[in-house]
Protein backbone atom coordinates (compact mmCIF):
# COMPACT_ATOMS: atom_id res chain seq x y z
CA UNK A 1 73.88 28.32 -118.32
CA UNK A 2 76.98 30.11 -117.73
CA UNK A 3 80.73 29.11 -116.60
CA UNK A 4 83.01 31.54 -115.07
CA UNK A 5 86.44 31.96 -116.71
CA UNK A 6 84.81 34.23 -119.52
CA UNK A 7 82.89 31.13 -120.78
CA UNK A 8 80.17 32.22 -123.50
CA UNK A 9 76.80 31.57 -121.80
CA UNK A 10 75.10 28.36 -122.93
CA UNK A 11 72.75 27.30 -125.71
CA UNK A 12 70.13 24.30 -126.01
CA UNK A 13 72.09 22.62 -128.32
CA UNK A 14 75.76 21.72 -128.48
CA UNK A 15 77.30 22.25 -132.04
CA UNK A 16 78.92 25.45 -131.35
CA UNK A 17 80.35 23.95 -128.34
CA UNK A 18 77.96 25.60 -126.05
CA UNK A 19 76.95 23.78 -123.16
CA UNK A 20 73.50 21.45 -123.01
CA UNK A 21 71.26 22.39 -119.80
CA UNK A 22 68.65 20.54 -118.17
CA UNK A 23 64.65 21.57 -118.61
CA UNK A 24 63.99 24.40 -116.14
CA UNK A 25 61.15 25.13 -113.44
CA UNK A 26 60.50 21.64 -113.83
CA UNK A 27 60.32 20.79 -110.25
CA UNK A 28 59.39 22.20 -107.15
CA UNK A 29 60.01 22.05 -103.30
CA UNK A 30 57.81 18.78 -102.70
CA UNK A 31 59.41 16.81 -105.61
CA UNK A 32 63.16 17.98 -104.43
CA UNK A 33 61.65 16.85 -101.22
CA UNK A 34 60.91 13.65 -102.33
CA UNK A 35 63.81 12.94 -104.61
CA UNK A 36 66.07 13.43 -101.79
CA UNK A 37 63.87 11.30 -99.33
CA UNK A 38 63.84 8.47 -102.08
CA UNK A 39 67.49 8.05 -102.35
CA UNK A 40 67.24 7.37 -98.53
CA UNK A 41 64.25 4.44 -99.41
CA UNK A 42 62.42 4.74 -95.41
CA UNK A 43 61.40 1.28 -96.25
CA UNK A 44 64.19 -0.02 -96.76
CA UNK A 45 66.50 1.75 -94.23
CA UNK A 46 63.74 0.54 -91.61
CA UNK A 47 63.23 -3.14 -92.30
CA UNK A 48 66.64 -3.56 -93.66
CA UNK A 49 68.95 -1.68 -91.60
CA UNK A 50 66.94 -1.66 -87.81
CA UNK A 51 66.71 -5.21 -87.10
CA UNK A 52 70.64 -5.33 -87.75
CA UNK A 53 71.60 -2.86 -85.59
CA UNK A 54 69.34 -4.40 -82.85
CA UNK A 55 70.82 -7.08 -83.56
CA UNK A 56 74.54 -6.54 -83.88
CA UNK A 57 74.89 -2.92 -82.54
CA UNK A 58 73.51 -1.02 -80.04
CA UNK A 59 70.70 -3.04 -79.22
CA UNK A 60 67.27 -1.08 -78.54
CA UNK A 61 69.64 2.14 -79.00
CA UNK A 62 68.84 2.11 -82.49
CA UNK A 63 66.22 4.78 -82.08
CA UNK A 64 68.83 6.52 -80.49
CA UNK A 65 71.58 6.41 -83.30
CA UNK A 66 69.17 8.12 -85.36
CA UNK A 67 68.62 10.74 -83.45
CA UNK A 68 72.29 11.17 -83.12
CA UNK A 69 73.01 10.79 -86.79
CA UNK A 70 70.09 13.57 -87.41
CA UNK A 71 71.53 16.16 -85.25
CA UNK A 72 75.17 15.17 -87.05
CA UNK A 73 73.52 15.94 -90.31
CA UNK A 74 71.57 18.40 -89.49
CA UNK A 75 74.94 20.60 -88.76
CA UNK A 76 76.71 19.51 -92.01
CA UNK A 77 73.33 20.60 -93.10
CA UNK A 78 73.85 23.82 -92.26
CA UNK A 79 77.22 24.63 -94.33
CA UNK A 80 75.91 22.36 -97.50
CA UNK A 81 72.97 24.51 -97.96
CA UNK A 82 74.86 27.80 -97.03
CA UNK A 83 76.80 27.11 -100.27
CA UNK A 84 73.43 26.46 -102.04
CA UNK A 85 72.34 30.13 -101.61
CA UNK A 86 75.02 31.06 -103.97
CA UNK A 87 76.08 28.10 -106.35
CA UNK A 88 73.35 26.34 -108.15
CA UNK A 89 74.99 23.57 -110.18
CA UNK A 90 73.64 20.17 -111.33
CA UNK A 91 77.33 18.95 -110.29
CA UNK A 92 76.38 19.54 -106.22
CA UNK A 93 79.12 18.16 -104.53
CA UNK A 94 81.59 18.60 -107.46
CA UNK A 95 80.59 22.58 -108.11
CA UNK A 96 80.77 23.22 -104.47
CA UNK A 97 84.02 21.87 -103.38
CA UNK A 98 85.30 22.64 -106.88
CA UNK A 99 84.82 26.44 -105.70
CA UNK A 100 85.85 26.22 -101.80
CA UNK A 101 89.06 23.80 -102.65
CA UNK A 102 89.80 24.35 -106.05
CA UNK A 103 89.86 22.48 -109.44
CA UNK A 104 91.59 19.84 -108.76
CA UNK A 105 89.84 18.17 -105.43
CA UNK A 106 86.89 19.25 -107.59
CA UNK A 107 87.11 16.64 -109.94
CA UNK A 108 88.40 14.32 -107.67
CA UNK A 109 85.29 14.80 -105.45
CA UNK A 110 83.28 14.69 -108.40
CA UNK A 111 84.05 11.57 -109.74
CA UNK A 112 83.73 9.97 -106.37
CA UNK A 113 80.69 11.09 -106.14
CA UNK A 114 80.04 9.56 -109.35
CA UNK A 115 81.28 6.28 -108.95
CA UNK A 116 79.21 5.80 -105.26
CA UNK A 117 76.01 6.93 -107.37
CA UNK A 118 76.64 4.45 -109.96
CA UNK A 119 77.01 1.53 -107.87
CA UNK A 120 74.62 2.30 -105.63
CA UNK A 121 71.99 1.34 -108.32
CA UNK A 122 73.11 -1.94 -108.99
CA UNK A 123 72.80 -2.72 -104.97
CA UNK A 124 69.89 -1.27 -104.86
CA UNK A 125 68.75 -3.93 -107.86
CA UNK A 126 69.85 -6.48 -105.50
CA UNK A 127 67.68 -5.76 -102.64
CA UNK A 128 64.33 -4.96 -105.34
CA UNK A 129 65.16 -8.30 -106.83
CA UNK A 130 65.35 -9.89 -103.11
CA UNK A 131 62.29 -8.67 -102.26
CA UNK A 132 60.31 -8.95 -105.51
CA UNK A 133 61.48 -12.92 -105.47
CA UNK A 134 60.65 -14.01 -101.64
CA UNK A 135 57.36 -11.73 -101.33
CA UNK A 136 56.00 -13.13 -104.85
CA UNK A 137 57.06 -16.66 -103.86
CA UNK A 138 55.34 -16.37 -100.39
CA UNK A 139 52.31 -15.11 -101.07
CA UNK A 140 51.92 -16.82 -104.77
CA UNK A 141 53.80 -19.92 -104.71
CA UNK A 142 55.28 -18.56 -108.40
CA UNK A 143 58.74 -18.83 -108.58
CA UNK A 144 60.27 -15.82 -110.86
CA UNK A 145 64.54 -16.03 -111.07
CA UNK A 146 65.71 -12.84 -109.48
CA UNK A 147 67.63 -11.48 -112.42
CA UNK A 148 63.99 -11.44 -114.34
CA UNK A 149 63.22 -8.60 -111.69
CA UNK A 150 67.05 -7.01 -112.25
CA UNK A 151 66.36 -6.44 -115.53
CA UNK A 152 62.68 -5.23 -115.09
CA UNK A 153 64.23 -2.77 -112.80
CA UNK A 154 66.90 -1.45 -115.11
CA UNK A 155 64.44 -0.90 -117.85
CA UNK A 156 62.18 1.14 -115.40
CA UNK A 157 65.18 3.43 -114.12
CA UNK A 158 66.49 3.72 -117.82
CA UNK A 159 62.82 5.04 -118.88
CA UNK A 160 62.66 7.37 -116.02
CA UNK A 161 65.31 8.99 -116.83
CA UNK A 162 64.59 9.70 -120.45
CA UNK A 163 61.47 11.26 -120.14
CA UNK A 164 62.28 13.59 -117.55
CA UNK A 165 62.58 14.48 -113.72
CA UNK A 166 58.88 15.74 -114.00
CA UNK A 167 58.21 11.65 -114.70
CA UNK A 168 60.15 10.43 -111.65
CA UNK A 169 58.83 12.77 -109.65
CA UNK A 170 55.08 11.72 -110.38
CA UNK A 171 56.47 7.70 -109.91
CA UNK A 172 58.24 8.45 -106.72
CA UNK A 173 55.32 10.45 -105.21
CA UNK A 174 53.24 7.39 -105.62
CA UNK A 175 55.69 5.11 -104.03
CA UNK A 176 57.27 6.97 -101.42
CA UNK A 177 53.64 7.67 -99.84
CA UNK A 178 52.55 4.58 -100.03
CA UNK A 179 55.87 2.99 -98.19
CA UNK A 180 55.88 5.66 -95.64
CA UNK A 181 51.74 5.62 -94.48
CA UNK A 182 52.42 1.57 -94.31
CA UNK A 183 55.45 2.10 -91.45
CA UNK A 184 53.60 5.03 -90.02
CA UNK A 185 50.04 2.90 -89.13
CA UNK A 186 52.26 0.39 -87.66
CA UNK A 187 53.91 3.23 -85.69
CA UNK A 188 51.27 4.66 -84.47
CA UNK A 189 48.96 1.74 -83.84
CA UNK A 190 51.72 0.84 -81.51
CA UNK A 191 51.63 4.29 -79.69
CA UNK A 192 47.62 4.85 -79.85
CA UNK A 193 47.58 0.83 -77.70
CA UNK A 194 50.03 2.43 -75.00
CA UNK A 195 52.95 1.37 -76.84
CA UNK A 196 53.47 -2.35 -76.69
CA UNK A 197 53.56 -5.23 -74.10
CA UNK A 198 55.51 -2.96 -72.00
CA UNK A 199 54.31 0.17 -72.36
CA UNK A 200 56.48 3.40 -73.29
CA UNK A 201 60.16 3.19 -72.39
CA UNK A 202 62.31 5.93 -73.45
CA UNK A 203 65.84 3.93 -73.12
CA UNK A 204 65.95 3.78 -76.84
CA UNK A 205 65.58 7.32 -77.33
CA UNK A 206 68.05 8.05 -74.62
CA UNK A 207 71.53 9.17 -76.66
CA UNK A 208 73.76 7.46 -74.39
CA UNK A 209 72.56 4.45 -75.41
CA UNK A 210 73.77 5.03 -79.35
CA UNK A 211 77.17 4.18 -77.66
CA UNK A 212 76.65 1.05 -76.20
CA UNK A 213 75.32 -2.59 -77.10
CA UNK A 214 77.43 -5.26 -78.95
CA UNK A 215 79.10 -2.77 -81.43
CA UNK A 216 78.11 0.44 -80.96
CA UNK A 217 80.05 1.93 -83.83
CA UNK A 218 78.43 -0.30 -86.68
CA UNK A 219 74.80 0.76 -84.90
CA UNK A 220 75.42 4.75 -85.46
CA UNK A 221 77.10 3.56 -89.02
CA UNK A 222 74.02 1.99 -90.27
CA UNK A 223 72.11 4.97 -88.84
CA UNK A 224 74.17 7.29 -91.26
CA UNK A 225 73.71 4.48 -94.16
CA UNK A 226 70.12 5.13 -94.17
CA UNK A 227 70.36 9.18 -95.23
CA UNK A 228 72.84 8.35 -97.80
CA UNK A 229 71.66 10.61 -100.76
CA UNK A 230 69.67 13.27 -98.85
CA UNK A 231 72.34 15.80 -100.49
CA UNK A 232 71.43 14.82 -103.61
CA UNK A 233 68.73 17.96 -103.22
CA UNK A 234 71.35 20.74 -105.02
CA UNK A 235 71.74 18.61 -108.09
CA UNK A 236 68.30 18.98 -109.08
CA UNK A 237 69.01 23.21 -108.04
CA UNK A 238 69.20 23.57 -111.99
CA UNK A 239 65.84 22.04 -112.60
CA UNK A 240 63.80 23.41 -109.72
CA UNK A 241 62.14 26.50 -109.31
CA UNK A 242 63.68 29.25 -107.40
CA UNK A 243 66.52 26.89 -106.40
CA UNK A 244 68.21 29.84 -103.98
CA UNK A 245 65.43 29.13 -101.55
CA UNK A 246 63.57 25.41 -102.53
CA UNK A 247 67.50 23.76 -102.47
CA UNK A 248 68.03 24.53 -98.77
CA UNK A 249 64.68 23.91 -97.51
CA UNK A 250 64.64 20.49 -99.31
CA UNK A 251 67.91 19.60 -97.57
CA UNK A 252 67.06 20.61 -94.63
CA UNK A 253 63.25 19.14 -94.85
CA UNK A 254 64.62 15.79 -95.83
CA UNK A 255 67.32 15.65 -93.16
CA UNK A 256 64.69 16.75 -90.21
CA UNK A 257 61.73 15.39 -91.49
CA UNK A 258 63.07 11.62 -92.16
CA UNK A 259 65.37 11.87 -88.81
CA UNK A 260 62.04 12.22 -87.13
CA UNK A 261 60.38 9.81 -88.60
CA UNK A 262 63.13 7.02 -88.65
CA UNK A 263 63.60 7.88 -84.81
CA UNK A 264 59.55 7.47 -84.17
CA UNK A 265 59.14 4.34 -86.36
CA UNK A 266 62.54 2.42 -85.23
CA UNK A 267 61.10 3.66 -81.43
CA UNK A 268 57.74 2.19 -81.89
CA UNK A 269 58.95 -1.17 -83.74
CA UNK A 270 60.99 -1.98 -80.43
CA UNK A 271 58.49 -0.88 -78.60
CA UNK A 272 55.52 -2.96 -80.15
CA UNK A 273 57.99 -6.02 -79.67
CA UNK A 274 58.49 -5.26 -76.13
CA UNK A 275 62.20 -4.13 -75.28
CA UNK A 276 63.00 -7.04 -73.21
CA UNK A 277 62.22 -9.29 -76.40
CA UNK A 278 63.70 -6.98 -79.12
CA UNK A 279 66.92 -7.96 -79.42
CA UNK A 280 66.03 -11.60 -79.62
CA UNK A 281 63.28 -11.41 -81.64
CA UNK A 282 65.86 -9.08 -84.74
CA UNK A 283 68.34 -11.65 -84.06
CA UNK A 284 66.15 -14.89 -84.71
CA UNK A 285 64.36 -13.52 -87.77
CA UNK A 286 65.06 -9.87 -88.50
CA UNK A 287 61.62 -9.08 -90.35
CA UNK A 288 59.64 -9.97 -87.63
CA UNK A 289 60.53 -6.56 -85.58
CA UNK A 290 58.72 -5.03 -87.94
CA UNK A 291 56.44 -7.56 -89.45
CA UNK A 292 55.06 -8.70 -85.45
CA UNK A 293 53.83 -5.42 -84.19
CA UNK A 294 52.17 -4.39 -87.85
CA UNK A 295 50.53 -7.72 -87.58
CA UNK A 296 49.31 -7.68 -84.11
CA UNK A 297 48.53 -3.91 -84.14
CA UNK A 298 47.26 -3.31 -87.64
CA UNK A 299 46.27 -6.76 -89.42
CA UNK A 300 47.68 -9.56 -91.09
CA UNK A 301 46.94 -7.27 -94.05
CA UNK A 302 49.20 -4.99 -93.23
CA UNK A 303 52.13 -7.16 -93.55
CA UNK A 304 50.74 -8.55 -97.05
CA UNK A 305 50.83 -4.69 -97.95
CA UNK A 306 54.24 -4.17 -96.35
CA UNK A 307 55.95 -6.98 -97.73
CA UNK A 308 54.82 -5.13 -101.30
CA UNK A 309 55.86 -1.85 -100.23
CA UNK A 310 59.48 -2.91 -99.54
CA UNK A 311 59.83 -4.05 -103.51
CA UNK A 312 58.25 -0.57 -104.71
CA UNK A 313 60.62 1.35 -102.19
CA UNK A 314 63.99 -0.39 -102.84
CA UNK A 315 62.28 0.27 -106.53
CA UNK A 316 61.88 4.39 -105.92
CA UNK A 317 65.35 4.37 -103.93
CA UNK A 318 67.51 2.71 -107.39
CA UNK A 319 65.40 5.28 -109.72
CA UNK A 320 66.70 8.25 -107.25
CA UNK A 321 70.16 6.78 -107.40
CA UNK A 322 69.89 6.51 -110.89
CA UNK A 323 68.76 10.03 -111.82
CA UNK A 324 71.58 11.26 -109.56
CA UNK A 325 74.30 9.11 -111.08
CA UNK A 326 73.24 10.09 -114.79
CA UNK A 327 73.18 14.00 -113.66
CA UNK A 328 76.72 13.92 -112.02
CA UNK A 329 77.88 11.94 -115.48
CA UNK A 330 75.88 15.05 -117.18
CA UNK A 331 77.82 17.81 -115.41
CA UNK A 332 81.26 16.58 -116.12
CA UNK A 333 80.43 15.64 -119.67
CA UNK A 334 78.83 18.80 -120.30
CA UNK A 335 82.04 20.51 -119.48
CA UNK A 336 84.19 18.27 -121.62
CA UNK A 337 86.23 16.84 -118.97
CA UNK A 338 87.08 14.52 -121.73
CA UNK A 339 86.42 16.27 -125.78
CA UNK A 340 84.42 13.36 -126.38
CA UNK A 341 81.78 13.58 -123.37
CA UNK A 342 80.51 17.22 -124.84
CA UNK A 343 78.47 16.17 -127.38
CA UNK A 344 77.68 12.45 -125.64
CA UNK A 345 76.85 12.12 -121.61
CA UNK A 346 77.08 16.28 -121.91
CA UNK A 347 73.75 16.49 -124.08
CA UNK A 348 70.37 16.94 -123.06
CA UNK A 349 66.73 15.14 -124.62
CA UNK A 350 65.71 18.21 -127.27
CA UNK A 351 61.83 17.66 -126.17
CA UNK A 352 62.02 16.51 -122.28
CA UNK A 353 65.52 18.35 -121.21
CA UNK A 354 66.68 15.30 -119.53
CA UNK A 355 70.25 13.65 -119.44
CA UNK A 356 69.17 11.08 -122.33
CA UNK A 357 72.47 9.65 -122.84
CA UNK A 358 74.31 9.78 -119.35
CA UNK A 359 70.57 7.57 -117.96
CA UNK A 360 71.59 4.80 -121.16
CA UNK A 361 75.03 4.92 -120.25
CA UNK A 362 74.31 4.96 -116.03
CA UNK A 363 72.29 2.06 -117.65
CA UNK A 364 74.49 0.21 -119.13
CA UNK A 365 76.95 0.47 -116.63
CA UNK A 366 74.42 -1.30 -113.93
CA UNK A 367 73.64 -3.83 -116.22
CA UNK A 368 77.02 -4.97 -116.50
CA UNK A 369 78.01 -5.12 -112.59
CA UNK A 370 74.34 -6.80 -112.30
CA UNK A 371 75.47 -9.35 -114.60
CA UNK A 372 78.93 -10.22 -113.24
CA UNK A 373 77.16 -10.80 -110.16
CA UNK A 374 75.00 -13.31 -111.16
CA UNK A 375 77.62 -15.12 -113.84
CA UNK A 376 79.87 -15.53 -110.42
CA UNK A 377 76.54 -16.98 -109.16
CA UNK A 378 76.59 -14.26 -106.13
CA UNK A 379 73.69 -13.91 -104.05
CA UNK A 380 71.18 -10.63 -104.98
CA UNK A 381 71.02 -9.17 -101.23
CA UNK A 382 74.35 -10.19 -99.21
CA UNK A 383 76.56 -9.67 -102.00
CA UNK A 384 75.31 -7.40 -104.93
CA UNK A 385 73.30 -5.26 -102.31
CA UNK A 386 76.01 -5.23 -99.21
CA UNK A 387 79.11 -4.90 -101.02
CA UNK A 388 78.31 -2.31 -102.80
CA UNK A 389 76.41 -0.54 -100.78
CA UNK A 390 79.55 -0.15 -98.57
CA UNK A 391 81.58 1.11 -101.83
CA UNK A 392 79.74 3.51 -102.71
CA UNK A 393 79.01 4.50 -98.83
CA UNK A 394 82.46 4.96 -98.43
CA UNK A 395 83.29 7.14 -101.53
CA UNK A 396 79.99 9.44 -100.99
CA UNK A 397 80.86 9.70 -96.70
CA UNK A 398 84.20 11.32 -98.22
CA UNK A 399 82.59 13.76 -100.48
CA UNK A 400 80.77 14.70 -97.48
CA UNK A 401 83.32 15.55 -95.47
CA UNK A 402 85.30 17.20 -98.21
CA UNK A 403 82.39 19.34 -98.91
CA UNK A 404 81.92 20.60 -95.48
CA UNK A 405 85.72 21.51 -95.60
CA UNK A 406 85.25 23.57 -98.99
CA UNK A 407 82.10 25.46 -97.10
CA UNK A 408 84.68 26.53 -94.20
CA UNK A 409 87.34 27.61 -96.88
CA UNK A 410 84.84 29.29 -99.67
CA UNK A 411 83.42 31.53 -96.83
CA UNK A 412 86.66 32.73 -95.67
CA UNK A 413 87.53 34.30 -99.19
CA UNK A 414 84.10 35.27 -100.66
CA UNK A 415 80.85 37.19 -99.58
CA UNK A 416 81.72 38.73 -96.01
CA UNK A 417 78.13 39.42 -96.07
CA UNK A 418 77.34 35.87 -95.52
CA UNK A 419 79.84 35.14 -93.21
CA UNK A 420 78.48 33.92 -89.90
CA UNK A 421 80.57 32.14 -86.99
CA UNK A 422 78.07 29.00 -87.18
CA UNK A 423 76.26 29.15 -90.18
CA UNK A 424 79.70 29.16 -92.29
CA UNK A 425 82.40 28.47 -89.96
CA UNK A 426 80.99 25.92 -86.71
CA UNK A 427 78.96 23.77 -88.49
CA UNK A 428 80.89 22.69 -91.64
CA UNK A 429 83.68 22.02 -88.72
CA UNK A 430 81.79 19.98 -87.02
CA UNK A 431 80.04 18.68 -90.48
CA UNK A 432 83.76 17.71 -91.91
CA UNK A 433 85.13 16.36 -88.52
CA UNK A 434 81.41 14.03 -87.82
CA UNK A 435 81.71 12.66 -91.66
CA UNK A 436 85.57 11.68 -91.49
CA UNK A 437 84.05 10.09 -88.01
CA UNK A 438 81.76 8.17 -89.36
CA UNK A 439 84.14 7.18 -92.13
CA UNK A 440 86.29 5.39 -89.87
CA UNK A 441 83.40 4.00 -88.22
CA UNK A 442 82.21 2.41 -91.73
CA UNK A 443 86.19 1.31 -92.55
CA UNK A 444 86.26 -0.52 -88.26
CA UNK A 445 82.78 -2.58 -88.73
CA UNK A 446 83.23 -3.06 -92.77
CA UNK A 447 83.52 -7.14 -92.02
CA UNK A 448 80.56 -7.05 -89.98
CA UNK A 449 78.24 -4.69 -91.68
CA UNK A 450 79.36 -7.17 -94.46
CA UNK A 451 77.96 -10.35 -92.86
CA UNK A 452 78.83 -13.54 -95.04
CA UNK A 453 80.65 -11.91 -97.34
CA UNK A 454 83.26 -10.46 -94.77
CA UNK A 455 85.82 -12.28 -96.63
CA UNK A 456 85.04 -11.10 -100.00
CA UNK A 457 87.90 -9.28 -102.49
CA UNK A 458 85.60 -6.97 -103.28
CA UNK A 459 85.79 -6.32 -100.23
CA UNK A 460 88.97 -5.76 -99.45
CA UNK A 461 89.35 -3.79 -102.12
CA UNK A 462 86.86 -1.11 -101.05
CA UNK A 463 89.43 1.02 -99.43
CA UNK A 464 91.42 0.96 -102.05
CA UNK A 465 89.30 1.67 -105.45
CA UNK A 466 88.24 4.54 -103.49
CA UNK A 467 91.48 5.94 -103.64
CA UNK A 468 92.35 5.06 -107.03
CA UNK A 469 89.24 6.72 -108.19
CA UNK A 470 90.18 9.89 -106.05
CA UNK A 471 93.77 9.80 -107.34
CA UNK A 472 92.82 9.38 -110.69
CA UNK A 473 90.47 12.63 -110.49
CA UNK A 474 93.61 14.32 -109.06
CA UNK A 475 95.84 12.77 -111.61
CA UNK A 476 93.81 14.12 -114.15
CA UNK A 477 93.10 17.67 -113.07
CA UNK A 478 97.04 18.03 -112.50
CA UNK A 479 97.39 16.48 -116.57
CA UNK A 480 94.74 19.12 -117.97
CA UNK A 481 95.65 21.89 -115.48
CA UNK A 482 99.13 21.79 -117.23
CA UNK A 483 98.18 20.60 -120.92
CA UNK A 484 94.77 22.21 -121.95
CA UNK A 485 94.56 25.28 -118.93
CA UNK A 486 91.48 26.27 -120.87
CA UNK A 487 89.54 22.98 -119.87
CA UNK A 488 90.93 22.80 -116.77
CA UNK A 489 89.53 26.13 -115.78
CA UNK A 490 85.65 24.99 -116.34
CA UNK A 491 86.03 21.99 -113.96
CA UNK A 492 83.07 22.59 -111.85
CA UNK A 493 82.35 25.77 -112.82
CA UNK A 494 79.30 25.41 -114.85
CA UNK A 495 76.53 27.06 -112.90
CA UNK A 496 72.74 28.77 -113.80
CA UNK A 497 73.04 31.77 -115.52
CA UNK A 498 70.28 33.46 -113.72
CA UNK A 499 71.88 32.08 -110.31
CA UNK A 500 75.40 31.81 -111.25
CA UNK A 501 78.01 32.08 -107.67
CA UNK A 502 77.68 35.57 -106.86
């Protein structure tokens, strides 16, 4: 490891006040891949997130949303993994904006980004506990309390993280496959019998029709909701192999390769339901846009299998979240953002090189927003799952567009042999402007998108922890930047040695 500033390169251990690093060549391009791909849970984002927009947005312009939201991303894309060619830090978002807009909006970003990864777990708890209750009930008769399942969940994500990303790799391999062949035979059963009781229509693949339907705006939200995490591919840059080139193809891979596939799933689930019936059929019992055309296309089986799959991918999605919570509480531990971190959420496992400490205390930290939950006697899905899903949505849509700023203003002072008027300049424009867009999309439809619990304080709050966390990350910076300059000058500086910024 290295940090600029004249830093004394890093050792494995952390005695001498060296810096703790992560096990090396321990990944490759296929498990970035899939890391990235399992924060966005296909599953999930499919039978969750489609029937509501059908439903409540832009009708059978859902398809259509996607493929808007891709070629959005796509562009911030662009800029993201231009930085990636020359910073490879385990801090991502933090590093990068860290260099492009200095120190201080650094650790602001950074611990943004850290608080929307931490609470995205917990939701994601919610939804796995949802799904592990009904499905075992329906097909069983066995009644099992959902927080039974919470806690089975925690434990898994907790031992993932331990023993390595080479571990959660394997795991999410296993699950992400098996979630994504289930959506693609219902896909294309429904193409190979000529595409449902009405045949092929391409209105929901036409882009105009992302902007209309009931409310538009929450329809191309919820189309952005279900990437959420596909940028976590640079922190894992310190643990892959050859990260200069395997970072940006991953991004790019998982941006592309799930926009296609949400757009050609979503497409043939309205299709297989007939287009005239779809937004009647998501209204009356959301499930059944997916679980009618598997069953009439496929087999009854199908939907047995299905209704499994959607535990074990909300399952894969919370360990993703989880590994890229503890990693972000890694980097700024590692770099003593407070003396006490160093040596605690800043140390690595001796034997597997993992963040050991920052998983317990990610951990921990779930377990306790789990359990308020249930002590208030909240419901699993629409409020542990939807409420803070749109926290940490919000806070990680801002990184986002911060990022894409500090890509525009990091080219403009460093390598001129980089600089290109798109690559570096045009797309993190457009990348900054399309994320502060879809920010005030998320902040217009936050009542709806939050269903029954519209009138919730957590609620209300949102807007408003956000900032707090920001300012206190700016708060902070501004304290060390003035009382311990020597600190202040690692904030998100700690990069590989063998592919520090150059």
């Amino acid at each position: 490891m290295a940090v600029d500033e004249g830093v004394a390169p890093a050792a494995e251990t952390s005695t001498d006040g060296a810096v703790h690093r992560l096990k090396p060549n321990a990944v490759g391009l296929l498990g970035v891949v899939f890391m990235a791909v399992a924060t966005a849970a296909p599953i999930t984002a499919m039978t969750g997130n489609v029937p509501f927009m059908v439903s409540s947005g832009n009708g059978i312009g859902a398809p259509a949303s996607y493929l808007v939201a891709m070629v959005v991303l796509a562009i911030f894309s662009v800029g993201f993994t231009s930085m990636a060619k020359h910073i490879t830090s385990t801090g991502a978002f933090y590093g990068f904006i860290s260099y492009g807009l200095g120190r201080t909006v650094g650790l602001a970003s950074g611990l943004l980004a850290t608080f929307a990864y931490a609470v995205f777990e917990p939701a994601l708890v919610g939804i796995f506990s949802t799904f592990a209750t009904t499905t075992l009930e329906d097909q069983t008769g066995l009644h099992v309390p959902w927080w039974a399942f919470a806690i089975l969940m925690l434990a898994v994500n907790a031992v993932g993280t331990w023993f390595g990303i080479a571990l959660a790799e394997k795991l999410l391999v296993v699950l992400l496959a098996t979630e994504v062949t289930i959506l693609a035979a219902m896909a294309i059963s429904v193409a190979l019998h000529g595409g449902g009781p009405n045949g092929f229509g391409f209105d929901p693949v036409n882009p105009v029709n992302a902007f209309t339907g009931t409310s538009a705006g929450l329809g191309l939200f919820f189309a952005f909701w279900s990437w959420v995490g596909f940028e976590s591919t640079a922190m894992y840059g310190e643990e892959s192999r050859n990260p200069k080139k395997i970072i940006p193809k991953a991004t790019m891979i998982s941006v592309l390769g799930v926009g296609v596939f949400y757009v050609f799933v979503s497409w043939m689930a309205i299709s297989g339901t007939g287009e005239s019936r779809a937004v009647k059929v998501a209204t009356a019992d959301p499930l059944a846009l997916f679980f009618g055309p598997t069953e009439q296309y496929v087999g009854h089986w199908a939907v047995d299998v299905m209704q499994w799959l959607m535990i074990t991918g909300s399952l894969a999605c919370g360990m993703a979240f989880h590994n890229c919570a503890a990693r972000y509480m890694y980097a700024l531990g590692r770099e003593g953002v407070l003396p006490s971190l160093k040596n605690t959420l800043g140390r690595t496992h001796a034997g597997h090189g993992s963040p050991h400490i920052a998983g317990l205390v990610q951990t921990v930290l779930s377990a306790v927003l789990v359990g308020a939950f249930w002590i208030a006697g909240k419901d699993p899905y629409n409020s542990l799952y939807v409420l803070l899903a749109i926290l940490g949505t919000m806070a990680i849509l801002i990184v986002q567009a911060v990022c894409s700023f500090a890509v525009l203003v990091y080219f403009r002072s460093n390598h001129p042999e980089s600089r290109h008027w798109f690559r570096t300049f045009t797309a993190p424009l457009i990348g900054g402007v399309a994320m502060l867009a879809v920010v005030v999309l998320l902040v217009s439809n936050m009542s709806a998108a939050a269903g029954s619990e519209s009138g919730s304080l957590l609620l209300k709050a949102t807007p408003w922890l956000v900032a707090l966390v920001a300012a206190t990350g700016i708060g902070y910076a501004q304290y060390l930047k003035r009382r311990d300059p020597s600190r202040y000058a690692l904030l998100g500086r700690t990069v590989l040695e063998e592919t520090k910024e150059r």
